[in-house]
N, C-alpha and C. Protein backbone atom coordinates (compact mmCIF):
# COMPACT_ATOMS: atom_id res chain seq x y z
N UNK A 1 -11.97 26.06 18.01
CA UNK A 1 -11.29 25.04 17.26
C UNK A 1 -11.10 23.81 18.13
N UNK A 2 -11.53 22.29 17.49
CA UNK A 2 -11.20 21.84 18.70
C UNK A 2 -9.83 21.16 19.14
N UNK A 3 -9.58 20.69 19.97
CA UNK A 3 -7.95 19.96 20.35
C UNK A 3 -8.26 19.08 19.54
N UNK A 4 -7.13 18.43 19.00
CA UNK A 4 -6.59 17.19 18.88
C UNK A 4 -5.45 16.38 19.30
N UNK A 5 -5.85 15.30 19.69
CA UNK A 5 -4.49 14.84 20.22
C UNK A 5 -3.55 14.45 19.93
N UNK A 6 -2.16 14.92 19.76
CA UNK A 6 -1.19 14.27 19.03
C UNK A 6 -0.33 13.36 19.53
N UNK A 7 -0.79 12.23 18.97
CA UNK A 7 0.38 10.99 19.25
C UNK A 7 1.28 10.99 18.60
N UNK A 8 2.40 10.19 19.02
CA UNK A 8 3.51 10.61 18.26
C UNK A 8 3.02 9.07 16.98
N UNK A 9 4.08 9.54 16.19
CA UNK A 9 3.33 8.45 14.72
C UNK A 9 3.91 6.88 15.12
N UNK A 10 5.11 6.61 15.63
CA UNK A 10 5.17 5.16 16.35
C UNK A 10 4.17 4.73 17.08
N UNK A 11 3.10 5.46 17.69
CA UNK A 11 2.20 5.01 18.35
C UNK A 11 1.11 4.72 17.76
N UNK A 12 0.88 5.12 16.35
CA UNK A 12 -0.27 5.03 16.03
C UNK A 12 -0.55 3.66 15.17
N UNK A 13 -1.42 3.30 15.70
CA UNK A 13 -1.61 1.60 15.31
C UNK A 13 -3.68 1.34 14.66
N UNK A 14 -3.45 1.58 13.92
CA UNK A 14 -4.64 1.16 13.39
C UNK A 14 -5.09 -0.32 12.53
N UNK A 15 -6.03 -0.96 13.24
CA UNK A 15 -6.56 -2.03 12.90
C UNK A 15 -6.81 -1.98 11.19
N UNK A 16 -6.82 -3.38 10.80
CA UNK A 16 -6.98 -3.47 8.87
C UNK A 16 -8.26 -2.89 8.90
N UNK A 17 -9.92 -3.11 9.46
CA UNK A 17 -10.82 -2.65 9.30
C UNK A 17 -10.62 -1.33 9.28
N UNK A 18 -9.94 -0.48 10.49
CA UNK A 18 -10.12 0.86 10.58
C UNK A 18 -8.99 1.41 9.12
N UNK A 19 -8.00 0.54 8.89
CA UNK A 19 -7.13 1.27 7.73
C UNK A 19 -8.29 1.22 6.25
N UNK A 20 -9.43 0.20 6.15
CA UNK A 20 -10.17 0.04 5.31
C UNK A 20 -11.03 1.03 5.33
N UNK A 21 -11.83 1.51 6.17
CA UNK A 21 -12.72 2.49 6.72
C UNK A 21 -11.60 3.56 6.18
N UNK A 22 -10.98 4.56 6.49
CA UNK A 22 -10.09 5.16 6.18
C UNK A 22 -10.08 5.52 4.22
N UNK A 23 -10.12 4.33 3.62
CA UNK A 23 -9.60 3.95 2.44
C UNK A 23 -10.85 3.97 1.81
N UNK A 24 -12.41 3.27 2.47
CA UNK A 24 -13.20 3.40 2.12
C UNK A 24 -13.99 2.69 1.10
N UNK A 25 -12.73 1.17 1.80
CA UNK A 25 -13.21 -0.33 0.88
C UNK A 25 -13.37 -1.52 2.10
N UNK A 26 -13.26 -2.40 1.75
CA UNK A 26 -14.37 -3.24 2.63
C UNK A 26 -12.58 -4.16 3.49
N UNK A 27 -12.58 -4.68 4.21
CA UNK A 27 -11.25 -5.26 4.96
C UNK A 27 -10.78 -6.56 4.04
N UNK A 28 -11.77 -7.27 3.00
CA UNK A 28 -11.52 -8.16 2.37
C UNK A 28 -10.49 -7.27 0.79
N UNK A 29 -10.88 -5.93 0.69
CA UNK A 29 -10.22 -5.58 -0.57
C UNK A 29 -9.19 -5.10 0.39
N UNK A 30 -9.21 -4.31 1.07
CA UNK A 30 -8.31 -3.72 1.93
C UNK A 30 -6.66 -4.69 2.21
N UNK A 31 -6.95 -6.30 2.05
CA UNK A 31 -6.49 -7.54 2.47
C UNK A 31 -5.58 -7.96 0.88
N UNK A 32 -6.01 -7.58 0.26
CA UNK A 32 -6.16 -7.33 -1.23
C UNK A 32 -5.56 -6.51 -2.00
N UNK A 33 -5.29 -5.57 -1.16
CA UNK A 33 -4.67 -4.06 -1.28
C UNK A 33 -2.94 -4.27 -1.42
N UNK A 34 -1.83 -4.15 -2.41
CA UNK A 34 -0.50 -4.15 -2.39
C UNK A 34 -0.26 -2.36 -2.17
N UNK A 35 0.28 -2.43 -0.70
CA UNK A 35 0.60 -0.73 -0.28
C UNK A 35 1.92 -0.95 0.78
N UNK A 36 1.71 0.53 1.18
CA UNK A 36 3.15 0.28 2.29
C UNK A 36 2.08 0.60 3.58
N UNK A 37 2.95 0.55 4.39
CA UNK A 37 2.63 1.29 5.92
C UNK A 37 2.08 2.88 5.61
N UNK A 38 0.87 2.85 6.42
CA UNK A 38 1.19 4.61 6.82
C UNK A 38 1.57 4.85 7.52
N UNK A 39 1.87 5.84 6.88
CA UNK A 39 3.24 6.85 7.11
C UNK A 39 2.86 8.32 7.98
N UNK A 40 3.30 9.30 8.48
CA UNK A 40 3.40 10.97 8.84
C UNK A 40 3.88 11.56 8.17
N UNK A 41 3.32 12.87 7.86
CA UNK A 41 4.25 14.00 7.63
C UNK A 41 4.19 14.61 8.29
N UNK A 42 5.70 15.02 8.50
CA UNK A 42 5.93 16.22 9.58
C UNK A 42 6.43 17.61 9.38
N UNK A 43 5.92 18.49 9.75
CA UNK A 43 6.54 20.31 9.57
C UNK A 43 7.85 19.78 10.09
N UNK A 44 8.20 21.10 9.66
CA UNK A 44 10.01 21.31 10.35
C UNK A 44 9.61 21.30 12.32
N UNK A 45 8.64 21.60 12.53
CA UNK A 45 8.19 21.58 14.11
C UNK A 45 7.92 20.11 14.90
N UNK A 46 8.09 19.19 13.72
CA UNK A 46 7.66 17.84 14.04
C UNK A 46 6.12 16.93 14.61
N UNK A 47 5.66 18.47 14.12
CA UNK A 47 3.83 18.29 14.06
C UNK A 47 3.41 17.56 12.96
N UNK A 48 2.37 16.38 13.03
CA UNK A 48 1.88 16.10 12.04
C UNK A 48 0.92 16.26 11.11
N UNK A 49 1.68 16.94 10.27
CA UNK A 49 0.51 17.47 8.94
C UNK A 49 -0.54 16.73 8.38
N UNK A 50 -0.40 15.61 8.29
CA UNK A 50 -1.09 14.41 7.40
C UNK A 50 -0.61 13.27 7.50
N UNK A 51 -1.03 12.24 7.41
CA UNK A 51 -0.90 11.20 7.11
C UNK A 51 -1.08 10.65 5.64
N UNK A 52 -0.22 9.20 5.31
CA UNK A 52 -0.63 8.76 3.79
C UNK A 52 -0.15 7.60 3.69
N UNK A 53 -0.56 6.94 2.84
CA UNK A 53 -0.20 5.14 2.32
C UNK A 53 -0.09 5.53 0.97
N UNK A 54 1.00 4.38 0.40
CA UNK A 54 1.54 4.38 -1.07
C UNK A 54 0.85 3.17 -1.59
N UNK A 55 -0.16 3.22 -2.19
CA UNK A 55 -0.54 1.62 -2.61
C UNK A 55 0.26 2.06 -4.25
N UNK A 56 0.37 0.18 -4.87
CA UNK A 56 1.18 -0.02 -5.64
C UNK A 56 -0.06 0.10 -6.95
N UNK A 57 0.66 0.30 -8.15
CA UNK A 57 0.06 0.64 -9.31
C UNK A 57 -0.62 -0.57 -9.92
N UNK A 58 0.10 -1.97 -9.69
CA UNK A 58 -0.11 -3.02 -9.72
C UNK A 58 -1.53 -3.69 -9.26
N UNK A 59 -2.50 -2.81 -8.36
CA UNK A 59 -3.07 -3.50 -7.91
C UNK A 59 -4.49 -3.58 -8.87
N UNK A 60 -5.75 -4.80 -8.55
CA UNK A 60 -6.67 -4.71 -9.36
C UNK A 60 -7.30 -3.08 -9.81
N UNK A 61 -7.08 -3.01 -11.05
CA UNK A 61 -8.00 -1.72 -11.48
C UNK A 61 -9.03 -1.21 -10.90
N UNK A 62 -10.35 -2.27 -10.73
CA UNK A 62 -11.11 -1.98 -10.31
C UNK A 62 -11.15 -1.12 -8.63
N UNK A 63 -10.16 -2.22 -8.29
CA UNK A 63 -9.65 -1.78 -6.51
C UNK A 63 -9.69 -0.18 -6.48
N UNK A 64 -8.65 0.25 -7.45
CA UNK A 64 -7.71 0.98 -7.56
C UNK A 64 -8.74 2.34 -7.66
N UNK A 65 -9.70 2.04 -8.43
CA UNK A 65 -10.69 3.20 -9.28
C UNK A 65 -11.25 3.73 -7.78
N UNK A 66 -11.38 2.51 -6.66
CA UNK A 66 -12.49 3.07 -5.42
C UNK A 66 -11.18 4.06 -4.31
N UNK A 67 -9.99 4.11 -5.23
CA UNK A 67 -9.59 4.60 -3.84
C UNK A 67 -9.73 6.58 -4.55
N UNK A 68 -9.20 7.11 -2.90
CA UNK A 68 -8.70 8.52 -3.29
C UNK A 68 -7.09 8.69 -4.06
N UNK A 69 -6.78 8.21 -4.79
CA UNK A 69 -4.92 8.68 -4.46
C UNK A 69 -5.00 9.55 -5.64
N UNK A 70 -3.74 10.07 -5.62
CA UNK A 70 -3.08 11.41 -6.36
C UNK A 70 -2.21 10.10 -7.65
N UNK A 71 -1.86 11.60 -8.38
CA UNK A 71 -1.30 10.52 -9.56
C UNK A 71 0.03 9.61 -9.24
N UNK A 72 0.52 9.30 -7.99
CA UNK A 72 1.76 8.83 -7.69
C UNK A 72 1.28 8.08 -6.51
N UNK A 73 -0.41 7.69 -6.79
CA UNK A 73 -0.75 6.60 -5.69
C UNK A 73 -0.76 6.58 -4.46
N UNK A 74 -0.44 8.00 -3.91
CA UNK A 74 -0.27 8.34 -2.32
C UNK A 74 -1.85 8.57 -2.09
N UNK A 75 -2.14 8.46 -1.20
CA UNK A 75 -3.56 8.30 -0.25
C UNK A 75 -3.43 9.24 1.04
N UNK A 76 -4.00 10.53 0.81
CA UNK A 76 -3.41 10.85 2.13
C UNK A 76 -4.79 11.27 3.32
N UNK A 77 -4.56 11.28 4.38
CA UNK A 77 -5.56 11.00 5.11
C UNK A 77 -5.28 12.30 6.48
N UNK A 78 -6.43 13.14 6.70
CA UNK A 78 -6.03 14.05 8.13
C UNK A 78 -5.75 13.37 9.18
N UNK A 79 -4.82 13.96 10.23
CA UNK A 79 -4.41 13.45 11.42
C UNK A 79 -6.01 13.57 11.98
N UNK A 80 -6.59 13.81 12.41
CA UNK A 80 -8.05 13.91 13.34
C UNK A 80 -8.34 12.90 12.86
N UNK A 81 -8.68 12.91 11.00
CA UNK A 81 -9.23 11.28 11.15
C UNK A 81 -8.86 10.05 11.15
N UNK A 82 -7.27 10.16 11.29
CA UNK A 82 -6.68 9.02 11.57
C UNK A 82 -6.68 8.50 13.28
N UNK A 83 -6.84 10.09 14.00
CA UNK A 83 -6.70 9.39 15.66
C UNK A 83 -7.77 8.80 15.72
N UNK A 84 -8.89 9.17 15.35
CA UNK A 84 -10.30 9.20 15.69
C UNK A 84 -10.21 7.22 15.64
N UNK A 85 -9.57 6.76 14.63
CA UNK A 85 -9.54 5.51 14.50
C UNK A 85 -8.01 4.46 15.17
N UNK A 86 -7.55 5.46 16.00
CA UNK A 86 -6.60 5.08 16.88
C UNK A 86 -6.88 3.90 17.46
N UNK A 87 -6.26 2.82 17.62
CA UNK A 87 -6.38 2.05 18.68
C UNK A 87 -4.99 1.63 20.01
């Protein structure tokens, strides 16, 4: 299995391209995008399970159709592939 490294989630700072990459739209829709910060989830151990962004319901349809989210607009994303795009 391999390691991953866990930063703690204040540290993790990802560039708009890499949050776009992530999302899997271009940095101009990404720019375009009405969401919050991502965010962590954490076990009761304070390990991070996942990561996720809340984009708003509001945003262009079309936008909206290219993303992944669940019916409450959360986007959630694995910790590996969020470090991987660590900066």
């Amino acid at each position: 299995m391999e390691h991953i490294q866990v930063i703690p989630e204040y540290r993790i700072r990802l560039t708009d391209a890499s949050i776009a990459t992530l999302l899997g739209i271009s940095v101009e829709e990404f720019h375009s995008l009405n969401h919050r910060p991502i965010e962590a989830y954490e076990d009761e151990n304070g390990n991070i399970m996942e990561f996720y962004i809340l984009v708003s319901s509001n945003n262009d349809p079309d936008l909206l159709s290219k993303l992944n989210s669940d019916s409450s607009n959360f986007i959630r994303f694995k910790p590996e592939d969020v470090y991987r795009l660590y900066v």
